[in-house]
PDB file of N, CA and C in Angstrom:
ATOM      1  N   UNK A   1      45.595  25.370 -23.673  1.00  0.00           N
ATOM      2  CA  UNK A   1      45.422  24.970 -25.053  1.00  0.00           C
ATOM      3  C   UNK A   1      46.601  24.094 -25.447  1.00  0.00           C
ATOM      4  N   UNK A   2      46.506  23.052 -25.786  1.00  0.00           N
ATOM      5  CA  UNK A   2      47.250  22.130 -26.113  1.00  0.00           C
ATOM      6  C   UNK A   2      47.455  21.728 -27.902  1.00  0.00           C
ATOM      7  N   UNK A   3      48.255  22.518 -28.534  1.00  0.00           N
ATOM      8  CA  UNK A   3      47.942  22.063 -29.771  1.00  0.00           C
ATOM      9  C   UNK A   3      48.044  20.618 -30.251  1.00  0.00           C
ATOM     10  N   UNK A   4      48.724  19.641 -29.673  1.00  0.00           N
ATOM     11  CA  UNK A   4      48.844  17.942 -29.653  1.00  0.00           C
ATOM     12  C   UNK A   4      47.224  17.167 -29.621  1.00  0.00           C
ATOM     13  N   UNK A   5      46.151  18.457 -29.556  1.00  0.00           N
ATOM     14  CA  UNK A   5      44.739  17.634 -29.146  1.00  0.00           C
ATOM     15  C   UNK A   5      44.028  18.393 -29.931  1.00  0.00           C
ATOM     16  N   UNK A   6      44.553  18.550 -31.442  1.00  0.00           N
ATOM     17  CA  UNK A   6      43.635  19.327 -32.741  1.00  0.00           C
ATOM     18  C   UNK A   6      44.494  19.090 -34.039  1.00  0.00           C
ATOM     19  N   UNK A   7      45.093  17.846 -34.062  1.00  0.00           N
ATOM     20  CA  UNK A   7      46.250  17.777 -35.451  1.00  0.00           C
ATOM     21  C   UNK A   7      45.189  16.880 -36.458  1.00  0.00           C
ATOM     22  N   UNK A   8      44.777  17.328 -37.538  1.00  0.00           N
ATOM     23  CA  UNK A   8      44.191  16.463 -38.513  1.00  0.00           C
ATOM     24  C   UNK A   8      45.567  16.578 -39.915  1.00  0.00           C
ATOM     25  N   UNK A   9      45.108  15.292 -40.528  1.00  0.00           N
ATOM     26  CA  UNK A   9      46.073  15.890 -41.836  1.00  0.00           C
ATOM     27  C   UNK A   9      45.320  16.533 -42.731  1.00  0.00           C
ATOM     28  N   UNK A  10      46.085  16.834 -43.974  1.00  0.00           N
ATOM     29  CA  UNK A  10      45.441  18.285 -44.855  1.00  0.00           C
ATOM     30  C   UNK A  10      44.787  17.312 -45.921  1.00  0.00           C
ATOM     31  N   UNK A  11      44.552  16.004 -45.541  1.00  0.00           N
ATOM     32  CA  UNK A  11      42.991  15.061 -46.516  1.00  0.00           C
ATOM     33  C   UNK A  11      42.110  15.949 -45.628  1.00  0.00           C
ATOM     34  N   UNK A  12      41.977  15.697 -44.371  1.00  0.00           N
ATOM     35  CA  UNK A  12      40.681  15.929 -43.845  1.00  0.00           C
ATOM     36  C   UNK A  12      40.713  17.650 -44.237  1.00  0.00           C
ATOM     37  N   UNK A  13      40.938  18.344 -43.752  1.00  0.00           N
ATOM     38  CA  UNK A  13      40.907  19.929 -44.194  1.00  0.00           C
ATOM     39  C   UNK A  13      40.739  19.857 -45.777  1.00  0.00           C
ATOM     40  N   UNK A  14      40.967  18.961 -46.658  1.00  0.00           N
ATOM     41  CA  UNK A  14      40.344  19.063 -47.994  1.00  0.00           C
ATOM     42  C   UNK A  14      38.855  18.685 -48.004  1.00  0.00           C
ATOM     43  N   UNK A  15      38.924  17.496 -47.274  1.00  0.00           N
ATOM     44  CA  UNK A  15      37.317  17.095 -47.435  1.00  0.00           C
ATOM     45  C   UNK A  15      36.327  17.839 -45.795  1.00  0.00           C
ATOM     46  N   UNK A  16      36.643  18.585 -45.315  1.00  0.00           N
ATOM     47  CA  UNK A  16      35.766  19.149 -44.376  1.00  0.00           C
ATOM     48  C   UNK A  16      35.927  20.604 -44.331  1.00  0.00           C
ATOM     49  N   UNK A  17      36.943  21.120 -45.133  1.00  0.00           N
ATOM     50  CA  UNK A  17      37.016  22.647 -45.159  1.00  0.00           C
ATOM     51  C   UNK A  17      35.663  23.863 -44.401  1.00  0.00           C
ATOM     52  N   UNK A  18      34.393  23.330 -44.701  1.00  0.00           N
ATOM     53  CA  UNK A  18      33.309  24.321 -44.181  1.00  0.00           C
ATOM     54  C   UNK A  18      33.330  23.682 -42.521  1.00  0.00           C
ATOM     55  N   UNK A  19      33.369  22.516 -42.094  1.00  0.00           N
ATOM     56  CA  UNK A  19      33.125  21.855 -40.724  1.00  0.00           C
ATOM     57  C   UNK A  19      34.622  22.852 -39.786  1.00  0.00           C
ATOM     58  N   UNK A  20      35.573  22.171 -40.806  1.00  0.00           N
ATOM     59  CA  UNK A  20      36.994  22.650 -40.216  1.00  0.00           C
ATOM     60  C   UNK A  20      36.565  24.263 -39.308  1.00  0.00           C
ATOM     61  N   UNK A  21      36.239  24.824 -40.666  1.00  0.00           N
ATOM     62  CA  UNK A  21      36.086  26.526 -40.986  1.00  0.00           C
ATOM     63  C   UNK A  21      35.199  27.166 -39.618  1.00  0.00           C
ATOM     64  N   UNK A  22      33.908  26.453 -39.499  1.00  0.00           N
ATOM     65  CA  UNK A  22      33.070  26.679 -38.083  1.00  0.00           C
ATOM     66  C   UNK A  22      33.476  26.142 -36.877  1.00  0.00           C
ATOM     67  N   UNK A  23      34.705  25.097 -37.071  1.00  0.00           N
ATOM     68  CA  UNK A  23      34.538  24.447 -35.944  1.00  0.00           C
ATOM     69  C   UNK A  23      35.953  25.618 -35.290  1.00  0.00           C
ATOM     70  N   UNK A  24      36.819  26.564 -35.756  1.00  0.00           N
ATOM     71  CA  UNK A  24      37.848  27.173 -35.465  1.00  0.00           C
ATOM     72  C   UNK A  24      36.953  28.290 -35.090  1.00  0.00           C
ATOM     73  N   UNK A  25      36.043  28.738 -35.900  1.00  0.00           N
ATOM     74  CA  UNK A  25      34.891  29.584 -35.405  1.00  0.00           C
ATOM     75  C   UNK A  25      34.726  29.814 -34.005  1.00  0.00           C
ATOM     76  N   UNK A  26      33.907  28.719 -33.646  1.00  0.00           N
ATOM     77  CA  UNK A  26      33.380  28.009 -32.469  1.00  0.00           C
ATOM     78  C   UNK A  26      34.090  27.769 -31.184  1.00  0.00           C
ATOM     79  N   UNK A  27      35.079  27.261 -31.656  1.00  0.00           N
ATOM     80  CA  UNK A  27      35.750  26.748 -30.520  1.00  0.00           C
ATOM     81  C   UNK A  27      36.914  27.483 -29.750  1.00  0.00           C
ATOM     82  N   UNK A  28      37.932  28.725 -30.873  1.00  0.00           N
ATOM     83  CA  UNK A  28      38.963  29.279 -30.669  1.00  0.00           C
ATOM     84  C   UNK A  28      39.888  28.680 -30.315  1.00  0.00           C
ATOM     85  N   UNK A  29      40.041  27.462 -30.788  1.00  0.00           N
ATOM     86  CA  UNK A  29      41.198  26.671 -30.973  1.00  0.00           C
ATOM     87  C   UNK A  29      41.392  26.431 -31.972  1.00  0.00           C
ATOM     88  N   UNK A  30      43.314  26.711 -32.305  1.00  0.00           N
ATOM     89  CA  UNK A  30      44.005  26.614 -33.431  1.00  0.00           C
ATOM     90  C   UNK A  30      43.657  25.173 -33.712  1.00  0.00           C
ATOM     91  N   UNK A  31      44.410  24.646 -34.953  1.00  0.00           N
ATOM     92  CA  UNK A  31      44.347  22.816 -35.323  1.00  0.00           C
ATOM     93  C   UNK A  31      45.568  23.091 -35.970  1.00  0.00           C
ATOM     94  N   UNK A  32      46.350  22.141 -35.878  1.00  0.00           N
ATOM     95  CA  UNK A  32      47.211  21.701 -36.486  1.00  0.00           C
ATOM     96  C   UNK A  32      47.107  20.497 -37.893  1.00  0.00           C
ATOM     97  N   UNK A  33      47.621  20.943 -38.950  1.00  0.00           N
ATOM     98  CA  UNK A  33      47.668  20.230 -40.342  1.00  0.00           C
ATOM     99  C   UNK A  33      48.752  19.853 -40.333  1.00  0.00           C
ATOM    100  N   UNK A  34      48.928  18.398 -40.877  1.00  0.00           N
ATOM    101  CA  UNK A  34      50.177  17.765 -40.693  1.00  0.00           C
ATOM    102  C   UNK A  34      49.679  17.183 -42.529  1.00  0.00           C
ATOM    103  N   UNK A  35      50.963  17.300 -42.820  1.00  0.00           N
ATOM    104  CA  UNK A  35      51.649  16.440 -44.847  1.00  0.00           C
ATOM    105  C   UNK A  35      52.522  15.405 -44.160  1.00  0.00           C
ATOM    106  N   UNK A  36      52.148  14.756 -44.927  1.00  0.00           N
ATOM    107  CA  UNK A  36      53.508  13.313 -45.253  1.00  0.00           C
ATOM    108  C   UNK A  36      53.500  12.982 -43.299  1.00  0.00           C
ATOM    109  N   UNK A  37      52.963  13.226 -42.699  1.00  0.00           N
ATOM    110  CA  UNK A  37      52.328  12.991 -41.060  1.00  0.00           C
ATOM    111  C   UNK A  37      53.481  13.742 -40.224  1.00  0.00           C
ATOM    112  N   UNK A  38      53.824  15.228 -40.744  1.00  0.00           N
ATOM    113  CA  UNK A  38      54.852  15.989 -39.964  1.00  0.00           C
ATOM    114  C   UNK A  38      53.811  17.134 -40.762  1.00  0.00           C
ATOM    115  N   UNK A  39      53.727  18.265 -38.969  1.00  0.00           N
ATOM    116  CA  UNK A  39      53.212  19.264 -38.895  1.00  0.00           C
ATOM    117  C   UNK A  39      53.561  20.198 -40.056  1.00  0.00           C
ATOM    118  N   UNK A  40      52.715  20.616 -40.230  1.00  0.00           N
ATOM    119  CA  UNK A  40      53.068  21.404 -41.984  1.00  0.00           C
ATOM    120  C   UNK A  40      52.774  22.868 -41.478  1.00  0.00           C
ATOM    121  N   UNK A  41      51.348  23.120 -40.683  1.00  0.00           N
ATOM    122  CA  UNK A  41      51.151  24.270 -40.554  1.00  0.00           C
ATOM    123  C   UNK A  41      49.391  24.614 -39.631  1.00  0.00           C
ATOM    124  N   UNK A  42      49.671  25.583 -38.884  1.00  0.00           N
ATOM    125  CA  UNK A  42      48.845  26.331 -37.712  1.00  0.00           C
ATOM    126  C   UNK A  42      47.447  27.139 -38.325  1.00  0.00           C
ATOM    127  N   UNK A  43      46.294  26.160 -38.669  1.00  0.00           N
ATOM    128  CA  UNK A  43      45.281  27.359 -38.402  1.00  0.00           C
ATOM    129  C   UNK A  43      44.410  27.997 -37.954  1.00  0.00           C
ATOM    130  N   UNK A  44      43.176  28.787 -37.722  1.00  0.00           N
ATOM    131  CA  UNK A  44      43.068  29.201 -36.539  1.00  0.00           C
ATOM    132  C   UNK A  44      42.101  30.441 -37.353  1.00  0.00           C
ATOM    133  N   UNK A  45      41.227  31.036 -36.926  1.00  0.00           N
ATOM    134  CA  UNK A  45      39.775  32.288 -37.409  1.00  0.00           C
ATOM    135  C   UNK A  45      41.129  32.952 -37.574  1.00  0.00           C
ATOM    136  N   UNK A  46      40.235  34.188 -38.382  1.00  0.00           N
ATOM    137  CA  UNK A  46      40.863  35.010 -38.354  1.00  0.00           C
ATOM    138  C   UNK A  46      40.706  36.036 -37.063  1.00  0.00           C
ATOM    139  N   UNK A  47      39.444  35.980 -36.441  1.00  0.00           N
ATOM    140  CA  UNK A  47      39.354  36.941 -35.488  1.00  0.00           C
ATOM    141  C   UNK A  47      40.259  36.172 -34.595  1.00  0.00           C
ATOM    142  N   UNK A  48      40.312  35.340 -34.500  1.00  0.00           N
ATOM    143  CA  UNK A  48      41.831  34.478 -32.854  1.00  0.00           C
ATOM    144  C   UNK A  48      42.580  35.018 -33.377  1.00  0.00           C
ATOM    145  N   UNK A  49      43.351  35.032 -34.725  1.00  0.00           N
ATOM    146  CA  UNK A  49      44.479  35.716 -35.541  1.00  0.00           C
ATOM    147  C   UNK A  49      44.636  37.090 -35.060  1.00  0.00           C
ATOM    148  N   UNK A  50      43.597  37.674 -35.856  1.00  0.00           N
ATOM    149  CA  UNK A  50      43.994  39.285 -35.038  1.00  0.00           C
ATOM    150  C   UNK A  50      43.797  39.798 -33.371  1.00  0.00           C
ATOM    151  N   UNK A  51      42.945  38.539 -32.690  1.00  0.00           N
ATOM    152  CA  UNK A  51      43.389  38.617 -31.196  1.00  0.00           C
ATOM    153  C   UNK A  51      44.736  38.368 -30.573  1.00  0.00           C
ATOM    154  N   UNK A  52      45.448  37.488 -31.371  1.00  0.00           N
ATOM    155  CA  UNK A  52      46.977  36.966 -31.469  1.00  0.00           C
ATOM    156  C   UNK A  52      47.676  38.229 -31.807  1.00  0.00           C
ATOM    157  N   UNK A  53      47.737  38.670 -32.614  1.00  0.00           N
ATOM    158  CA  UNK A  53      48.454  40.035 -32.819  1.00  0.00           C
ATOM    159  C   UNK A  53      48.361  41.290 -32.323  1.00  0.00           C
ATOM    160  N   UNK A  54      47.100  41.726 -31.333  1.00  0.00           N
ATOM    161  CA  UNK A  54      46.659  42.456 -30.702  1.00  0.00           C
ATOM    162  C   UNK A  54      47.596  41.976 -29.007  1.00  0.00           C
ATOM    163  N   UNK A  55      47.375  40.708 -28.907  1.00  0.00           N
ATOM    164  CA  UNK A  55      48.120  40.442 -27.714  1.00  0.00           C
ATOM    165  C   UNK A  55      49.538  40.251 -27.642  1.00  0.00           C
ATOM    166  N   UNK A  56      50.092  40.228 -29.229  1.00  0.00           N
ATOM    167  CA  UNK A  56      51.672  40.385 -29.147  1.00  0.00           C
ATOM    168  C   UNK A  56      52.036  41.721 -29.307  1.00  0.00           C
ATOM    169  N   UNK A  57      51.039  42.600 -29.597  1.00  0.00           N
ATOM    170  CA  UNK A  57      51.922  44.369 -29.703  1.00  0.00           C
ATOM    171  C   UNK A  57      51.708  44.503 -28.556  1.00  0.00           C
ATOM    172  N   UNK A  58      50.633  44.484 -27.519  1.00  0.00           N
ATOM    173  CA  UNK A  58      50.720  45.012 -26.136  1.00  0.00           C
ATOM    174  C   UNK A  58      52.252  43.853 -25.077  1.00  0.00           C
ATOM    175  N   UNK A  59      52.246  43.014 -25.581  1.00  0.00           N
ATOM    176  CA  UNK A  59      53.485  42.290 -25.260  1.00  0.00           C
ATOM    177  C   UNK A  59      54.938  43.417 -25.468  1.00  0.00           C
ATOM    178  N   UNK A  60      54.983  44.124 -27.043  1.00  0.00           N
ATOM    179  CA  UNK A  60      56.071  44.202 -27.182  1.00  0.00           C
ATOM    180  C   UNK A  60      55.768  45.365 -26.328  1.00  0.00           C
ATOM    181  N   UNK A  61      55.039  46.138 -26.390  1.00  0.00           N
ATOM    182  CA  UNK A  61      54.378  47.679 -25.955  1.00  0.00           C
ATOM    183  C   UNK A  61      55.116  47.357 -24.196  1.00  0.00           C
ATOM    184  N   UNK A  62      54.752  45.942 -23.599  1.00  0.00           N
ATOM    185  CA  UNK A  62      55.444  46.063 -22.295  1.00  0.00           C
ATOM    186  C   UNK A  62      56.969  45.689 -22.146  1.00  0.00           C
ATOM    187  N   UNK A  63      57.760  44.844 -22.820  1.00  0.00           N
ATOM    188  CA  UNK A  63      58.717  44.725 -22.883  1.00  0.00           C
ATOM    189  C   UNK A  63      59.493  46.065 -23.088  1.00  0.00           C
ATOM    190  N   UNK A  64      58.975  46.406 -24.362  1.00  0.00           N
ATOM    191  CA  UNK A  64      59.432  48.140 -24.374  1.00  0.00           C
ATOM    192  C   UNK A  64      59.946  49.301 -23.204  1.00  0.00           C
ATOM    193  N   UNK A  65      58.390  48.900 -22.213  1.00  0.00           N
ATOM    194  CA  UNK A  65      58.530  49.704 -20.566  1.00  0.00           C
ATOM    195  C   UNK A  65      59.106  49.409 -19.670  1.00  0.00           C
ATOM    196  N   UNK A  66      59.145  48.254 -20.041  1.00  0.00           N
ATOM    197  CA  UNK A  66      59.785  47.405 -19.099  1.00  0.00           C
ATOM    198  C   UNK A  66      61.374  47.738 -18.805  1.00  0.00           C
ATOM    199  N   UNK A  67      62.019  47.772 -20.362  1.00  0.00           N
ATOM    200  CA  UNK A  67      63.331  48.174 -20.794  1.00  0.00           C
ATOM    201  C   UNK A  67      63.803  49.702 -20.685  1.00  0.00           C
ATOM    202  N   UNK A  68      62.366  50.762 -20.843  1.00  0.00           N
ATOM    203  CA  UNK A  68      62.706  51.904 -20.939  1.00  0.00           C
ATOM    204  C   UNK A  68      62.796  52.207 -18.575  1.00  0.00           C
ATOM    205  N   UNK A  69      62.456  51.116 -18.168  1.00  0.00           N
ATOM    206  CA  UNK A  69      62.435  51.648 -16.512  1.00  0.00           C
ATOM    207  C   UNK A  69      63.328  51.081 -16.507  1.00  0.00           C
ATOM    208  N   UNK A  70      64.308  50.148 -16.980  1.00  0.00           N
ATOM    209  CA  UNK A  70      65.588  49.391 -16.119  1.00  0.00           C
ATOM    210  C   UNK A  70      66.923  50.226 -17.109  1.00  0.00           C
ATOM    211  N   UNK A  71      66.723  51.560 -18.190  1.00  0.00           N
ATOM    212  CA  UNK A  71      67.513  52.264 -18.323  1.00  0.00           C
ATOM    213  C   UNK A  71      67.416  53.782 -17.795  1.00  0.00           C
ATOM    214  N   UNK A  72      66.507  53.747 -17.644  1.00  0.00           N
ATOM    215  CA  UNK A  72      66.014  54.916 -16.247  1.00  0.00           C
ATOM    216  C   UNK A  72      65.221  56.226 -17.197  1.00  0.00           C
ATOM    217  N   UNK A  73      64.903  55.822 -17.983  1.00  0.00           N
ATOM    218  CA  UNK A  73      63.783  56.540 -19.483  1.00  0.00           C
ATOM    219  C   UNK A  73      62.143  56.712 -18.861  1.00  0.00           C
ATOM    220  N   UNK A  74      62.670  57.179 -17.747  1.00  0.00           N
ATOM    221  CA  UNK A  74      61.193  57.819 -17.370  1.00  0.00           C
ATOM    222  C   UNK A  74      60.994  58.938 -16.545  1.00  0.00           C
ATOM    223  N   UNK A  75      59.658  59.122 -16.664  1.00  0.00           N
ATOM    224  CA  UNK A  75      59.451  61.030 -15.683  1.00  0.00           C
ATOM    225  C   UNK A  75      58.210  60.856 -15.173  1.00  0.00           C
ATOM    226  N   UNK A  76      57.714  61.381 -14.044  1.00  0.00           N
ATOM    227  CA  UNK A  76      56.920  61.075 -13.275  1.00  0.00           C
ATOM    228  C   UNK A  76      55.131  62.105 -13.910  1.00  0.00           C
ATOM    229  N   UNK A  77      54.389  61.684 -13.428  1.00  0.00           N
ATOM    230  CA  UNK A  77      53.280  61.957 -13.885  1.00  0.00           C
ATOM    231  C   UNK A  77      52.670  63.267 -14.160  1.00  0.00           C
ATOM    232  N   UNK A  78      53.239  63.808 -13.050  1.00  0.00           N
ATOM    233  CA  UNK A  78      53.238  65.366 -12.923  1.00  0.00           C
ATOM    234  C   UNK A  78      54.261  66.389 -14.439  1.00  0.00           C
ATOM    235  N   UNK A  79      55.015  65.432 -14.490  1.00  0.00           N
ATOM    236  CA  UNK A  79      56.253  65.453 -15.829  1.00  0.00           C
ATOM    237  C   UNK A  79      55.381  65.696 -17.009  1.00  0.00           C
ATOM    238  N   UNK A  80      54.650  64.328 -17.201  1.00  0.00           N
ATOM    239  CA  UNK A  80      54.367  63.578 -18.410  1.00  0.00           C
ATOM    240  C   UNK A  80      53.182  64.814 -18.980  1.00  0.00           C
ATOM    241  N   UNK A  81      52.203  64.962 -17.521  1.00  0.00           N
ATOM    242  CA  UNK A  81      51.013  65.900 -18.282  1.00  0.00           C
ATOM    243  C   UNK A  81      51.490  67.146 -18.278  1.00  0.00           C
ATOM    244  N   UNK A  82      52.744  67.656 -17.425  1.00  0.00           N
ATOM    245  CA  UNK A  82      52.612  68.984 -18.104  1.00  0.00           C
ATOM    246  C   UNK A  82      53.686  69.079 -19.617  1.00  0.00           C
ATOM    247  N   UNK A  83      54.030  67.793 -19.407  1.00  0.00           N
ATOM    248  CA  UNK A  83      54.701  67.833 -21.330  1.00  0.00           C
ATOM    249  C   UNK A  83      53.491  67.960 -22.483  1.00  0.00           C
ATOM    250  N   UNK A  84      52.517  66.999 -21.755  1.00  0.00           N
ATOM    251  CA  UNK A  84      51.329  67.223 -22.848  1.00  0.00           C
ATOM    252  C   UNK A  84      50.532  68.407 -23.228  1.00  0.00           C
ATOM    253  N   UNK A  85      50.259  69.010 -21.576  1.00  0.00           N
ATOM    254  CA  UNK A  85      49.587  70.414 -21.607  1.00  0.00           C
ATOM    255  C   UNK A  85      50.411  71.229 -23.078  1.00  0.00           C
ATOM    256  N   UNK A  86      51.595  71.291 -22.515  1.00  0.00           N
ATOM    257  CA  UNK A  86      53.075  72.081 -23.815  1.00  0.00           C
ATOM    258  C   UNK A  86      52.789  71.704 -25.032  1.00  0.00           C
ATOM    259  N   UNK A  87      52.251  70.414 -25.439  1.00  0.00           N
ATOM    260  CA  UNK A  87      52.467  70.484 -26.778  1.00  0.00           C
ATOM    261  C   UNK A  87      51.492  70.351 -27.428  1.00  0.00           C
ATOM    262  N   UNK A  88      50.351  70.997 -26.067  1.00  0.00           N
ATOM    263  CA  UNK A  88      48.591  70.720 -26.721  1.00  0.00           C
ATOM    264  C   UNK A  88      48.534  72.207 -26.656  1.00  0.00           C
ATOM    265  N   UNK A  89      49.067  73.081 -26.712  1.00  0.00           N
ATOM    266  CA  UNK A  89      49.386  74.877 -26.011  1.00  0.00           C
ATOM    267  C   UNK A  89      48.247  74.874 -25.294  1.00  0.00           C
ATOM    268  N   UNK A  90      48.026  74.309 -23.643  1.00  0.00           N
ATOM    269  CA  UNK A  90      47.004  74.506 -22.788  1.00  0.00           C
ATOM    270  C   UNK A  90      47.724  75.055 -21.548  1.00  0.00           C
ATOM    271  N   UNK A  91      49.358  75.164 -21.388  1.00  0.00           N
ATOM    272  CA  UNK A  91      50.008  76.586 -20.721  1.00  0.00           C
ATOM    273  C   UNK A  91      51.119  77.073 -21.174  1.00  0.00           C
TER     274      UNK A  91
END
Protein backbone atom coordinates (compact mmCIF):
# COMPACT_ATOMS: atom_id res chain seq x y z
CA UNK A 1 0.00 0.00 0.00
CA UNK A 2 1.50 3.03 -1.07
CA UNK A 3 -0.13 6.08 0.32
CA UNK A 4 1.69 8.52 -2.61
CA UNK A 5 -1.07 6.64 -5.07
CA UNK A 6 -4.48 8.00 -3.19
CA UNK A 7 -3.69 11.90 -2.32
CA UNK A 8 -6.74 14.05 -3.51
CA UNK A 9 -7.13 17.60 -2.04
CA UNK A 10 -10.01 18.34 0.49
CA UNK A 11 -12.04 20.29 -2.87
CA UNK A 12 -12.44 16.90 -4.12
CA UNK A 13 -13.50 15.15 -0.66
CA UNK A 14 -15.96 18.22 -0.51
CA UNK A 15 -17.44 17.61 -3.80
CA UNK A 16 -17.34 13.61 -3.83
CA UNK A 17 -17.74 12.86 -0.13
CA UNK A 18 -20.42 9.75 -0.93
CA UNK A 19 -17.88 8.39 -4.05
CA UNK A 20 -14.83 9.15 -1.61
CA UNK A 21 -16.97 7.33 1.31
CA UNK A 22 -17.59 3.85 -0.95
CA UNK A 23 -14.63 4.02 -2.66
CA UNK A 24 -12.52 3.57 1.07
CA UNK A 25 -15.36 1.06 1.52
CA UNK A 26 -14.37 -0.92 -1.39
CA UNK A 27 -11.08 -0.76 -1.80
CA UNK A 28 -9.37 -0.68 1.91
CA UNK A 29 -7.17 1.83 1.02
CA UNK A 30 -6.47 4.83 3.12
CA UNK A 31 -6.36 8.38 0.77
CA UNK A 32 -4.58 11.00 1.66
CA UNK A 33 -6.14 14.84 1.84
CA UNK A 34 -3.80 17.41 1.21
CA UNK A 35 -4.80 21.81 2.11
CA UNK A 36 -2.82 24.51 0.64
CA UNK A 37 -1.15 21.07 -1.47
CA UNK A 38 0.66 19.69 1.91
CA UNK A 39 -0.80 16.51 3.42
CA UNK A 40 -3.29 17.64 6.00
CA UNK A 41 -4.64 14.28 6.93
CA UNK A 42 -5.24 10.14 6.60
CA UNK A 43 -8.63 8.67 5.84
CA UNK A 44 -9.69 5.42 5.67
CA UNK A 45 -13.51 3.11 6.77
CA UNK A 46 -13.94 2.83 9.81
CA UNK A 47 -13.89 -0.95 9.76
CA UNK A 48 -9.80 -0.62 8.23
CA UNK A 49 -9.69 1.81 11.36
CA UNK A 50 -10.68 -0.64 13.86
CA UNK A 51 -8.69 -3.41 11.87
CA UNK A 52 -5.69 -0.88 12.42
CA UNK A 53 -6.15 -0.89 16.06
CA UNK A 54 -6.89 -4.47 16.49
CA UNK A 55 -3.48 -5.06 14.70
CA UNK A 56 -1.61 -2.52 16.87
CA UNK A 57 -2.77 -4.10 20.39
CA UNK A 58 -1.73 -7.59 19.24
CA UNK A 59 1.59 -5.69 18.17
CA UNK A 60 1.94 -4.22 21.59
CA UNK A 61 0.48 -7.65 23.19
CA UNK A 62 3.88 -9.10 21.33
CA UNK A 63 6.37 -6.64 22.07
CA UNK A 64 5.16 -7.03 25.64
CA UNK A 65 6.33 -11.07 25.32
CA UNK A 66 8.75 -10.45 23.65
CA UNK A 67 10.25 -8.15 26.57
CA UNK A 68 8.73 -10.25 29.32
CA UNK A 69 11.22 -13.54 27.66
CA UNK A 70 14.43 -11.37 27.30
CA UNK A 71 13.86 -10.46 31.25
CA UNK A 72 13.27 -14.01 32.03
CA UNK A 73 9.23 -13.35 33.19
CA UNK A 74 8.18 -16.65 32.29
CA UNK A 75 7.03 -20.30 33.52
CA UNK A 76 6.51 -23.15 31.56
CA UNK A 77 3.14 -24.63 30.62
CA UNK A 78 2.81 -27.16 33.08
CA UNK A 79 3.36 -23.81 35.54
CA UNK A 80 0.87 -21.66 33.83
CA UNK A 81 -2.21 -24.33 33.99
CA UNK A 82 -1.67 -25.44 37.24
CA UNK A 83 -1.69 -21.58 38.32
CA UNK A 84 -5.01 -21.49 36.58
CA UNK A 85 -6.42 -24.80 37.92
CA UNK A 86 -5.50 -22.61 41.69
CA UNK A 87 -7.31 -19.80 40.97
CA UNK A 88 -10.29 -21.53 39.19
CA UNK A 89 -10.33 -23.93 42.75
CA UNK A 90 -10.14 -27.11 40.29
CA UNK A 91 -7.16 -28.54 42.88
Amino acid sequence: MKLSENIKPISYLKANAADVIENLKTTHQPMVITQNGEAAMVIQSVADYEQTLETLALLKILAQSQQAVSNGKTVTSAEAFSQLRQRRGLK
